[in-house]
PDB file of N, CA and C in Angstrom:
ATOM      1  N   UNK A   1       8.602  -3.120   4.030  1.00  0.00           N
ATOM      2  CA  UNK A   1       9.617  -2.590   3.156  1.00  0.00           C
ATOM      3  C   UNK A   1       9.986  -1.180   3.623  1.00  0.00           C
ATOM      4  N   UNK A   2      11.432  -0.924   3.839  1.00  0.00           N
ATOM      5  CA  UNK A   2      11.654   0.048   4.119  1.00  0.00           C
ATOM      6  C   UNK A   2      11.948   1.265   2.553  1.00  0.00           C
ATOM      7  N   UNK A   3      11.561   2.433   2.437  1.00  0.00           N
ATOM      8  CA  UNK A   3      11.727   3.589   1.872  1.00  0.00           C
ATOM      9  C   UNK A   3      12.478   4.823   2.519  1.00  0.00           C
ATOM     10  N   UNK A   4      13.732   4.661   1.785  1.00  0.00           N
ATOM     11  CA  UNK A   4      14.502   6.009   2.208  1.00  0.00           C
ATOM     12  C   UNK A   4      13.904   7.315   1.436  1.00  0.00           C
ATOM     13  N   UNK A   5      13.147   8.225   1.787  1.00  0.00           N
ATOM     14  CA  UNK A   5      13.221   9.436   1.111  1.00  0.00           C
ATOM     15  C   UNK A   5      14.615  10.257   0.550  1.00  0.00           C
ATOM     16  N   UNK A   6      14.387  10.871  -0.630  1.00  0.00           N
ATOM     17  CA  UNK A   6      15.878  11.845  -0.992  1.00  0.00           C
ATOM     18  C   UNK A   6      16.019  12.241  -0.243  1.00  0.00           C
ATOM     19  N   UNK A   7      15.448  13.208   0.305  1.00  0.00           N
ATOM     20  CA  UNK A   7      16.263  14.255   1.805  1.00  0.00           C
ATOM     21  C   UNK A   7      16.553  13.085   2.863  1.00  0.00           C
ATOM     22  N   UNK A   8      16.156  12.201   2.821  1.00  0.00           N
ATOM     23  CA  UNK A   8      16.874  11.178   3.887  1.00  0.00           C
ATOM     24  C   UNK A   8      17.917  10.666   3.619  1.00  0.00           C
ATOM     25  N   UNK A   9      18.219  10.474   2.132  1.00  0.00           N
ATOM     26  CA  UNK A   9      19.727   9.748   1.943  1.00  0.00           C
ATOM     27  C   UNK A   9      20.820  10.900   1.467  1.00  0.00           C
ATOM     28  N   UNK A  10      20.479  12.275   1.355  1.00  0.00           N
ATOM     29  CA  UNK A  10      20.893  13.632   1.320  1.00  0.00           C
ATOM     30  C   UNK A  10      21.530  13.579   3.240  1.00  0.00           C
ATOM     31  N   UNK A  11      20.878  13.611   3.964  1.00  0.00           N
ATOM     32  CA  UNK A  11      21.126  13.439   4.903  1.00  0.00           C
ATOM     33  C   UNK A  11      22.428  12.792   5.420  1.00  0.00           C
ATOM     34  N   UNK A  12      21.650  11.050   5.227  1.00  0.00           N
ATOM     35  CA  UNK A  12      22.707  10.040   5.230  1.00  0.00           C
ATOM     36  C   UNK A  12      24.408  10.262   4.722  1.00  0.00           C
ATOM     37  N   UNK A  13      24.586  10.977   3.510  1.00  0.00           N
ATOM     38  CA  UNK A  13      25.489  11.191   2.931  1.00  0.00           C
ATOM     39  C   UNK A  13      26.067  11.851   3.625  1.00  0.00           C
ATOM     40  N   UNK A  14      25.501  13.281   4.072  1.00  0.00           N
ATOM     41  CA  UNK A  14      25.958  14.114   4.737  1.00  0.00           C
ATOM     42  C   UNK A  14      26.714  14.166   5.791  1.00  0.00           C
ATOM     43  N   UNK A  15      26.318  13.040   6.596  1.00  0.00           N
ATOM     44  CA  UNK A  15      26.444  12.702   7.849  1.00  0.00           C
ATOM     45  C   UNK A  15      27.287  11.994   8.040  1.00  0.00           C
ATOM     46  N   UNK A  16      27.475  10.823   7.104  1.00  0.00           N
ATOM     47  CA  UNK A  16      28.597   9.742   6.727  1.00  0.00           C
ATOM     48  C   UNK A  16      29.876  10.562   6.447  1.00  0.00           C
ATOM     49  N   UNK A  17      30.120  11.471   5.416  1.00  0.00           N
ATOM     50  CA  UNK A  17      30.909  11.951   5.144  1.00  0.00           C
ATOM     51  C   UNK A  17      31.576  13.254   5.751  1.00  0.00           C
ATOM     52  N   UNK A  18      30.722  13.667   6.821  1.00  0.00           N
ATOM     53  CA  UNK A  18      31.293  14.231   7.502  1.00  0.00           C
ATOM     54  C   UNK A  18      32.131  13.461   8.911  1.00  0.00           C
ATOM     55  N   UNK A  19      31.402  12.375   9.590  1.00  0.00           N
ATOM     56  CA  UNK A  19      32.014  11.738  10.257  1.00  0.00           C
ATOM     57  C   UNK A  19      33.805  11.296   9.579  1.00  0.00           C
ATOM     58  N   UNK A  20      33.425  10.893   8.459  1.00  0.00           N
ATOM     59  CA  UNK A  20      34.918  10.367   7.697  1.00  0.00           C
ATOM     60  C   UNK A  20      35.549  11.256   7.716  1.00  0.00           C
ATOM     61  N   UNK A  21      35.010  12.599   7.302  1.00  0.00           N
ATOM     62  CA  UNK A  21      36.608  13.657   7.446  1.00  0.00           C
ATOM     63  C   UNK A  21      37.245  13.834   8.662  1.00  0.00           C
ATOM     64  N   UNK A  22      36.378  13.461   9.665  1.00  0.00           N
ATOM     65  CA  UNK A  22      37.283  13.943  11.178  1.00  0.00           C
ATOM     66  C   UNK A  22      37.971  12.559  11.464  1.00  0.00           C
ATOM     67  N   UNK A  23      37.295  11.609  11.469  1.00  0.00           N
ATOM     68  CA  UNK A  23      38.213  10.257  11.514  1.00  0.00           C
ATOM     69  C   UNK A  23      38.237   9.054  10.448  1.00  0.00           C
ATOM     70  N   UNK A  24      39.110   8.755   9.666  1.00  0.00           N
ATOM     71  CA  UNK A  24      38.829   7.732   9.018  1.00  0.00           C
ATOM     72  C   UNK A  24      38.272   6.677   9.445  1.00  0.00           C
ATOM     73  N   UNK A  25      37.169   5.947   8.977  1.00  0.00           N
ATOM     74  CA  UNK A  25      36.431   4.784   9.223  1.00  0.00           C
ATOM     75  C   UNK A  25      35.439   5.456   9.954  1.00  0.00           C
ATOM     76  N   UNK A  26      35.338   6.360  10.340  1.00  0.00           N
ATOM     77  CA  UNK A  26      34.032   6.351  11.654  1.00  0.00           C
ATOM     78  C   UNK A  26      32.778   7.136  10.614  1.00  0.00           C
ATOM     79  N   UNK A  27      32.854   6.986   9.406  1.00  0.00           N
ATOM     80  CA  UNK A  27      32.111   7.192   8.442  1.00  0.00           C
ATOM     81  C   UNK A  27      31.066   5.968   8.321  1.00  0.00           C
ATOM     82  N   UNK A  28      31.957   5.007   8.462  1.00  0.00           N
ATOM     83  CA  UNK A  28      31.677   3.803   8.131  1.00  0.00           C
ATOM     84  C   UNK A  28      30.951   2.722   9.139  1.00  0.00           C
ATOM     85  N   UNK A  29      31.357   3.616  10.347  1.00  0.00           N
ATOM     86  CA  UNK A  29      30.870   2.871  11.844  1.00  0.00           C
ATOM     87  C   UNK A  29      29.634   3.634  11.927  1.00  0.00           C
ATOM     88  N   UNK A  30      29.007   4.628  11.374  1.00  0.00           N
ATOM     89  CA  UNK A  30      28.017   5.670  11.320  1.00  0.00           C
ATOM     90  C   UNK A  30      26.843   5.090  10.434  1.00  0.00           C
ATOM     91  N   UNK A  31      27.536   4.752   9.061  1.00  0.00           N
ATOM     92  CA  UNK A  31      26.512   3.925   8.199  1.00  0.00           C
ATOM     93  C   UNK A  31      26.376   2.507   8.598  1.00  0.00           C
ATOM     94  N   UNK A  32      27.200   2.123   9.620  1.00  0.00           N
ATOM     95  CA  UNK A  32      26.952   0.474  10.143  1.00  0.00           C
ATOM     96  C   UNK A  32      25.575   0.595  11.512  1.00  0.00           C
ATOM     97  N   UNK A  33      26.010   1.485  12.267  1.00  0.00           N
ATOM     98  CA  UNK A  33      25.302   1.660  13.153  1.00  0.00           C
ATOM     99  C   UNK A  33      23.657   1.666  12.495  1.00  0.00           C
ATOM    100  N   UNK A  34      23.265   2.772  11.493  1.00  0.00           N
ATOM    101  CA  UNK A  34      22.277   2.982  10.789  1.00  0.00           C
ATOM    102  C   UNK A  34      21.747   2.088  10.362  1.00  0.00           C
ATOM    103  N   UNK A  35      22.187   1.671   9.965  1.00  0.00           N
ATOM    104  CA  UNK A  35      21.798  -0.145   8.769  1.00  0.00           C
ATOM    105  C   UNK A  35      21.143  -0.951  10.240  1.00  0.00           C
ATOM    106  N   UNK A  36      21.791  -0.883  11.274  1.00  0.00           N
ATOM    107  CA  UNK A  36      21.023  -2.073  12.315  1.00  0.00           C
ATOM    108  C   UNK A  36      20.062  -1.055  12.923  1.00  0.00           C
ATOM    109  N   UNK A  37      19.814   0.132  13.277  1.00  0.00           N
ATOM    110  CA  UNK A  37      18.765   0.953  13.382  1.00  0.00           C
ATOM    111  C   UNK A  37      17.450   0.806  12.394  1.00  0.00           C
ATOM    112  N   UNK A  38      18.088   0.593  10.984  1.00  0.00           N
ATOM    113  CA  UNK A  38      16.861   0.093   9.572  1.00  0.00           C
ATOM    114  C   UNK A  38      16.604  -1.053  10.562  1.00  0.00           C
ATOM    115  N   UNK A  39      17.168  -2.213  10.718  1.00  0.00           N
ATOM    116  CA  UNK A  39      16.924  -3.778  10.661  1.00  0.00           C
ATOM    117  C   UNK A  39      15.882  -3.707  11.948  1.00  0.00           C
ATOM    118  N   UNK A  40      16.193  -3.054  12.603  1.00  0.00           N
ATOM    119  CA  UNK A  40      15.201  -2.656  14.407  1.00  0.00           C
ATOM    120  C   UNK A  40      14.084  -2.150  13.704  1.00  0.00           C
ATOM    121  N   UNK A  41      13.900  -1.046  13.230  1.00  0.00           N
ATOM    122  CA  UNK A  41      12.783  -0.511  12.561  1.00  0.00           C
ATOM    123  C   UNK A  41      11.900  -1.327  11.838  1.00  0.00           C
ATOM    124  N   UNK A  42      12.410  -2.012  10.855  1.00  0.00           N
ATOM    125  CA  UNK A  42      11.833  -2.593   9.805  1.00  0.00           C
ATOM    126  C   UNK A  42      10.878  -4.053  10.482  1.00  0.00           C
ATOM    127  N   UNK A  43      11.788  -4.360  11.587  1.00  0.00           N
ATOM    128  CA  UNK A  43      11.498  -5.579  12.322  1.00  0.00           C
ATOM    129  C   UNK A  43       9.917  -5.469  13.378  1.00  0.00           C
ATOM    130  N   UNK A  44      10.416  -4.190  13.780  1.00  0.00           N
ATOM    131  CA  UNK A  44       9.281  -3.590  14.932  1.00  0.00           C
ATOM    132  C   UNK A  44       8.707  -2.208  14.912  1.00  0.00           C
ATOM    133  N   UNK A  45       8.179  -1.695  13.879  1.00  0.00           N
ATOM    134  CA  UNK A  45       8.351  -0.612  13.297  1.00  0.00           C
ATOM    135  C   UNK A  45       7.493   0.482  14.723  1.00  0.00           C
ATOM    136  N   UNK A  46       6.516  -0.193  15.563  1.00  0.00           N
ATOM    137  CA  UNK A  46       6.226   0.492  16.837  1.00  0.00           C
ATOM    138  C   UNK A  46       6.818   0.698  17.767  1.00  0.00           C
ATOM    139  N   UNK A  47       7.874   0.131  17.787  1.00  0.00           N
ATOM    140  CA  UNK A  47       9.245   0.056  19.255  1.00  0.00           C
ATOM    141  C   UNK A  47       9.559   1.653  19.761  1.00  0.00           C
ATOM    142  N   UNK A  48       9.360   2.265  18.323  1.00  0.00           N
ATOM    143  CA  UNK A  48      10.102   3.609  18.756  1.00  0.00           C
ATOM    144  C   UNK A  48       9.259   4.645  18.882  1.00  0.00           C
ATOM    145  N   UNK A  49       9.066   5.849  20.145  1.00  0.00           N
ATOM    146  CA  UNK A  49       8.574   6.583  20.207  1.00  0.00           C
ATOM    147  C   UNK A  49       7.691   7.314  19.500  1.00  0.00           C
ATOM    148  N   UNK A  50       6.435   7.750  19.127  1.00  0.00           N
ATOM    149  CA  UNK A  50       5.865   9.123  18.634  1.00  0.00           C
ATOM    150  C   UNK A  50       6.552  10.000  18.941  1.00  0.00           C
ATOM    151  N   UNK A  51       6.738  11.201  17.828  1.00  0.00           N
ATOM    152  CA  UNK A  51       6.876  12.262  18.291  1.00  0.00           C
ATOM    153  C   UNK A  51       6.283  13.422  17.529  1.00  0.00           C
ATOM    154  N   UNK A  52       5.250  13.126  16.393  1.00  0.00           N
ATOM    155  CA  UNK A  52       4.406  14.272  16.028  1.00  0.00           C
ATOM    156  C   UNK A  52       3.411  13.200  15.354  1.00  0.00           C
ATOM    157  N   UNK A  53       1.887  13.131  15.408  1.00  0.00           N
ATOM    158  CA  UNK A  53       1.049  12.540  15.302  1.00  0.00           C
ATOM    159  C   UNK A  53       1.497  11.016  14.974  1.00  0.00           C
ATOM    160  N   UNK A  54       1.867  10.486  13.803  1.00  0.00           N
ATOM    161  CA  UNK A  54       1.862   8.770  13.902  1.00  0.00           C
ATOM    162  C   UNK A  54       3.551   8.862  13.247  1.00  0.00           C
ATOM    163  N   UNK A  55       3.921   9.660  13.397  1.00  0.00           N
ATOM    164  CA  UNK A  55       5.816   9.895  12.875  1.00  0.00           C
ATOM    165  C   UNK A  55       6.378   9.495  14.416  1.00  0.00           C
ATOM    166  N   UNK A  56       7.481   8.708  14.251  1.00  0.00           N
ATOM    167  CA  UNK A  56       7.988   7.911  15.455  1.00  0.00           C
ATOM    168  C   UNK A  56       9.795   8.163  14.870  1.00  0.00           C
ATOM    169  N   UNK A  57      10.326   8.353  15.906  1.00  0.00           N
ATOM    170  CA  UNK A  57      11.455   8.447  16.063  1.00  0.00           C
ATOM    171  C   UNK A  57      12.775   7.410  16.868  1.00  0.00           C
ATOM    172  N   UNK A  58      13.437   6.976  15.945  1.00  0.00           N
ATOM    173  CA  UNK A  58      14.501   6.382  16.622  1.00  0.00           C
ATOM    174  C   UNK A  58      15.819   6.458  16.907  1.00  0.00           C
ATOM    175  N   UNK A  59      16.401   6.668  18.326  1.00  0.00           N
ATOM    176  CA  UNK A  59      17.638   6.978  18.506  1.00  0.00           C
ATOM    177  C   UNK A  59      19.184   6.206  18.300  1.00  0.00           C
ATOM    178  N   UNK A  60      19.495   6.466  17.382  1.00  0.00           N
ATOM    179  CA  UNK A  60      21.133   5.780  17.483  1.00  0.00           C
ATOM    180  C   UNK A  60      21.427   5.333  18.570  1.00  0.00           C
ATOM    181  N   UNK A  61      22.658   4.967  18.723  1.00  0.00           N
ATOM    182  CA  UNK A  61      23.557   4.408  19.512  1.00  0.00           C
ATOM    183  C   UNK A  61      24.836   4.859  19.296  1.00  0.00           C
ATOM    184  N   UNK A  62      25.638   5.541  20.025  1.00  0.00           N
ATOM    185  CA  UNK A  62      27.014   6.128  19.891  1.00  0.00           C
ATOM    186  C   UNK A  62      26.730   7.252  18.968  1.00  0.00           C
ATOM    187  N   UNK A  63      25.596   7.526  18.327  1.00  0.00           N
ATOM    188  CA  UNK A  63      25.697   8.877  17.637  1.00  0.00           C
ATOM    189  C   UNK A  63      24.448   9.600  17.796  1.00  0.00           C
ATOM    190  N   UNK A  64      24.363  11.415  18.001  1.00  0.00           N
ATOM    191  CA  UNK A  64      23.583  11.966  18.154  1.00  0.00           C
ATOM    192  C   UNK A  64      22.423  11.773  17.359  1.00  0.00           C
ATOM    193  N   UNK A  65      21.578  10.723  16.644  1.00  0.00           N
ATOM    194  CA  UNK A  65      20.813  11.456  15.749  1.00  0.00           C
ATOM    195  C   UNK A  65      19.761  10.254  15.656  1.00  0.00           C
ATOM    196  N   UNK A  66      18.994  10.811  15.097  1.00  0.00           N
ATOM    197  CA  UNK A  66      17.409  10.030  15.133  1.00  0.00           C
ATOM    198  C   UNK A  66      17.086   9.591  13.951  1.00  0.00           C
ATOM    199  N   UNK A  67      16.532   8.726  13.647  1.00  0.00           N
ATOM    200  CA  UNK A  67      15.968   8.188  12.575  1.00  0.00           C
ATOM    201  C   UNK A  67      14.149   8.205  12.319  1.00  0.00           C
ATOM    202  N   UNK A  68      13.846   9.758  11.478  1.00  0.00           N
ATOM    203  CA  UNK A  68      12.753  10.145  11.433  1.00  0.00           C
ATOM    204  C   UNK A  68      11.698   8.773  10.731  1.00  0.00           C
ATOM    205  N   UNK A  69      10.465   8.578  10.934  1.00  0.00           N
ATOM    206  CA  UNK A  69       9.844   7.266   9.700  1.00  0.00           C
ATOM    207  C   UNK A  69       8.445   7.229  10.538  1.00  0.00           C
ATOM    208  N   UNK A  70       7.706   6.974   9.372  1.00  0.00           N
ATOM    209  CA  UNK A  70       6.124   6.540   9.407  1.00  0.00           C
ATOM    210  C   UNK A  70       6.117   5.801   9.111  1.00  0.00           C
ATOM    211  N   UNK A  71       5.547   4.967   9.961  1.00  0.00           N
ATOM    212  CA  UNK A  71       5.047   3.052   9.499  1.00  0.00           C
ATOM    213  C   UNK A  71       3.750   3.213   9.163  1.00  0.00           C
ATOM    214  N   UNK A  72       3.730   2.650   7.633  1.00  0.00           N
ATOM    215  CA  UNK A  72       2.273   2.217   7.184  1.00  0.00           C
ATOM    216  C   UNK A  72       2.704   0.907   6.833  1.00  0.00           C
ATOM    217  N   UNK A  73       0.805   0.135   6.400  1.00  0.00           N
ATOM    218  CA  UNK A  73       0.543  -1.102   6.411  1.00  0.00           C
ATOM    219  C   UNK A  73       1.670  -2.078   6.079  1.00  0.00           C
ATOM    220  N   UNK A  74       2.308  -1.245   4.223  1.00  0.00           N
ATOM    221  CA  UNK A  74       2.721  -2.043   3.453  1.00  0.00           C
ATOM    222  C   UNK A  74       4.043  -1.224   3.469  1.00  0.00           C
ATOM    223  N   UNK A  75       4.567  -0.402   3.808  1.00  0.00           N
ATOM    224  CA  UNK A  75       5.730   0.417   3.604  1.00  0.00           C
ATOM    225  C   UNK A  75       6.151   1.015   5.028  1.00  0.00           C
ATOM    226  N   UNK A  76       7.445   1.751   5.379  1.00  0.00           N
ATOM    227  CA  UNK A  76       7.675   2.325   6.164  1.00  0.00           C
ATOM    228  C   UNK A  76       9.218   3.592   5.916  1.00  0.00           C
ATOM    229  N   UNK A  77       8.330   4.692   5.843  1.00  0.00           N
ATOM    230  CA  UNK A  77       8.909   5.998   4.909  1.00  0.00           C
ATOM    231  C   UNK A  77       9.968   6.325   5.922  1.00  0.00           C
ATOM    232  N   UNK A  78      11.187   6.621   5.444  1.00  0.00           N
ATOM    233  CA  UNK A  78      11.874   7.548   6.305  1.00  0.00           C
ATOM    234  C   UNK A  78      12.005   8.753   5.629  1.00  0.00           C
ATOM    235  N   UNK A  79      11.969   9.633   6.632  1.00  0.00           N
ATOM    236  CA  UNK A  79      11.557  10.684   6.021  1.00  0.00           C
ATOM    237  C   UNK A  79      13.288  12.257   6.574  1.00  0.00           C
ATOM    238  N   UNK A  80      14.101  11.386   7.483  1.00  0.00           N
ATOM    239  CA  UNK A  80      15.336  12.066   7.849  1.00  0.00           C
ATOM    240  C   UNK A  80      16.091  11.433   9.216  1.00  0.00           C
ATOM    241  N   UNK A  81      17.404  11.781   8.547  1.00  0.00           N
ATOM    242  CA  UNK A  81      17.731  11.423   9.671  1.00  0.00           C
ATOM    243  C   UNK A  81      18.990  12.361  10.252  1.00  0.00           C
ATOM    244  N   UNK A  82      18.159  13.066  11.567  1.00  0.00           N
ATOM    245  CA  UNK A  82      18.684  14.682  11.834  1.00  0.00           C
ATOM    246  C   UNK A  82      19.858  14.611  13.309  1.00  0.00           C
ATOM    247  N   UNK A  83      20.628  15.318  13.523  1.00  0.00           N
ATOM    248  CA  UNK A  83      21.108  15.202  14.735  1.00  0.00           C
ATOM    249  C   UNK A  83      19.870  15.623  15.515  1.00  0.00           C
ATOM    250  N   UNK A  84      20.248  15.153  17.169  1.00  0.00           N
ATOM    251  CA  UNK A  84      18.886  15.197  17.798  1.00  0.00           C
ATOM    252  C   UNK A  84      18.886  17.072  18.781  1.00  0.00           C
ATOM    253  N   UNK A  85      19.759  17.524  18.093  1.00  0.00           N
ATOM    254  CA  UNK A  85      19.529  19.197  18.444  1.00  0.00           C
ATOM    255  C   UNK A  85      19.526  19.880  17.449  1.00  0.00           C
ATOM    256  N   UNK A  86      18.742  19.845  16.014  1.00  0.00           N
ATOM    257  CA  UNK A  86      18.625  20.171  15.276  1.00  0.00           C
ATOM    258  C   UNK A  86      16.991  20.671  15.675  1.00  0.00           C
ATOM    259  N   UNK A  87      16.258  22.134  14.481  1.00  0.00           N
ATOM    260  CA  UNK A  87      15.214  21.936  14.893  1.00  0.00           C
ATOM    261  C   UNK A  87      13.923  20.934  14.340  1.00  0.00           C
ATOM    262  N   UNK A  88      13.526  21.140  15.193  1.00  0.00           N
ATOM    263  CA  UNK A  88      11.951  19.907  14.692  1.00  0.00           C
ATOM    264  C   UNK A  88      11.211  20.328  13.821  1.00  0.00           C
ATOM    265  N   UNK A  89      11.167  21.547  13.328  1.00  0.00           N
ATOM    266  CA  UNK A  89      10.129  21.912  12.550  1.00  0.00           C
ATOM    267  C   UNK A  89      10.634  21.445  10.993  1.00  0.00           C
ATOM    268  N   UNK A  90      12.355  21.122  11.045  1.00  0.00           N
ATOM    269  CA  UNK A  90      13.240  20.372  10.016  1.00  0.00           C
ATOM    270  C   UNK A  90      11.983  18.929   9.572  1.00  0.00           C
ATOM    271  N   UNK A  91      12.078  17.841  10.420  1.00  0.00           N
ATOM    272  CA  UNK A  91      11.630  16.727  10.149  1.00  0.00           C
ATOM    273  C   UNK A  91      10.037  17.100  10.215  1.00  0.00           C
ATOM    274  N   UNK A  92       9.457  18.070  10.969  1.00  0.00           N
ATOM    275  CA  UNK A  92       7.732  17.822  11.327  1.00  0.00           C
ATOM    276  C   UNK A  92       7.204  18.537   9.392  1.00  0.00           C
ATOM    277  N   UNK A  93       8.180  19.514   8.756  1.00  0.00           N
ATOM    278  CA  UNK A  93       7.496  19.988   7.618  1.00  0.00           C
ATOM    279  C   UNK A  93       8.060  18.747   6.357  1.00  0.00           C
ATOM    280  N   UNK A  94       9.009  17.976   6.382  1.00  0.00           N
ATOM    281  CA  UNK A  94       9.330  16.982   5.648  1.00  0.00           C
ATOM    282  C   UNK A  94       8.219  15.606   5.466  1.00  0.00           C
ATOM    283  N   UNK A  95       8.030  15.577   6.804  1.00  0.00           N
ATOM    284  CA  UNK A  95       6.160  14.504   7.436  1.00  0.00           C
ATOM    285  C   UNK A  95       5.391  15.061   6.515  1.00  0.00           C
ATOM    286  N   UNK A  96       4.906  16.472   6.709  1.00  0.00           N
ATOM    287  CA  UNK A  96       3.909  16.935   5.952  1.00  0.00           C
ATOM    288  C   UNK A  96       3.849  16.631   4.425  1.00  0.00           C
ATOM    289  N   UNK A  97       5.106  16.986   3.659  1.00  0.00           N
ATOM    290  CA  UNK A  97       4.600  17.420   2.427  1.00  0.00           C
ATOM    291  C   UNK A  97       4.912  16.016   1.981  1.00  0.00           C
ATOM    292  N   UNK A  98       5.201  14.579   2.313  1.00  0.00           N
ATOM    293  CA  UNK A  98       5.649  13.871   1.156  1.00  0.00           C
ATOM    294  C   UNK A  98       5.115  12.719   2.014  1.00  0.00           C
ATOM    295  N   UNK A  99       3.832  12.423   2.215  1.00  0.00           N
ATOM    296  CA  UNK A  99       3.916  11.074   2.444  1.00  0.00           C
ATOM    297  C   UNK A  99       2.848  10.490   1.458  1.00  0.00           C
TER     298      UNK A  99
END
């Protein structure tokens, strides 16, 4: 089961709706892309890189940004989802305080 954290769908929003103001629809190609990034995740939740102790990161496709998440047994947290030149200490203190 996947779990969006608030600051993850704070994010999401963010991100969606900024894509839409510069082009109509590509708001929408942003939250489509994402949704099959969940379905990859959810499917193979090890596929995607470590990148701070058991927090694994996955990269879009056509858009800068990563999809922060910890896979446990029964759940798998996302915890943000940041452009990928943003800093890290963004997603590594979000890991910390809420899992």
């Amino acid at each position: 089961m996947l779990i969006v954290r608030p600051e993850a769908e704070t994010d999401i929003s963010e991100v969606g709706g900024w894509y839409e103001d510069q082009v109509p629809g590509l708001g929408e190609e942003f939250l489509k892309a994402l949704d099959e990034v969940f379905l990859s995740i959810e499917q193979n939740p090890g596929l995607y890189a470590r990148v701070h102790g058991e927090l694994r990161r996955a990269l879009m496709p056509r858009f800068p940004y990563g999809v922060f998440y910890l896979p446990r047994s029964d759940q798998i947290l996302i915890f943000a989802v940041l452009h990928t030149a943003r800093d890290p200490r963004i997603w590594k203190r979000r890991s910390r305080t809420r899992r």
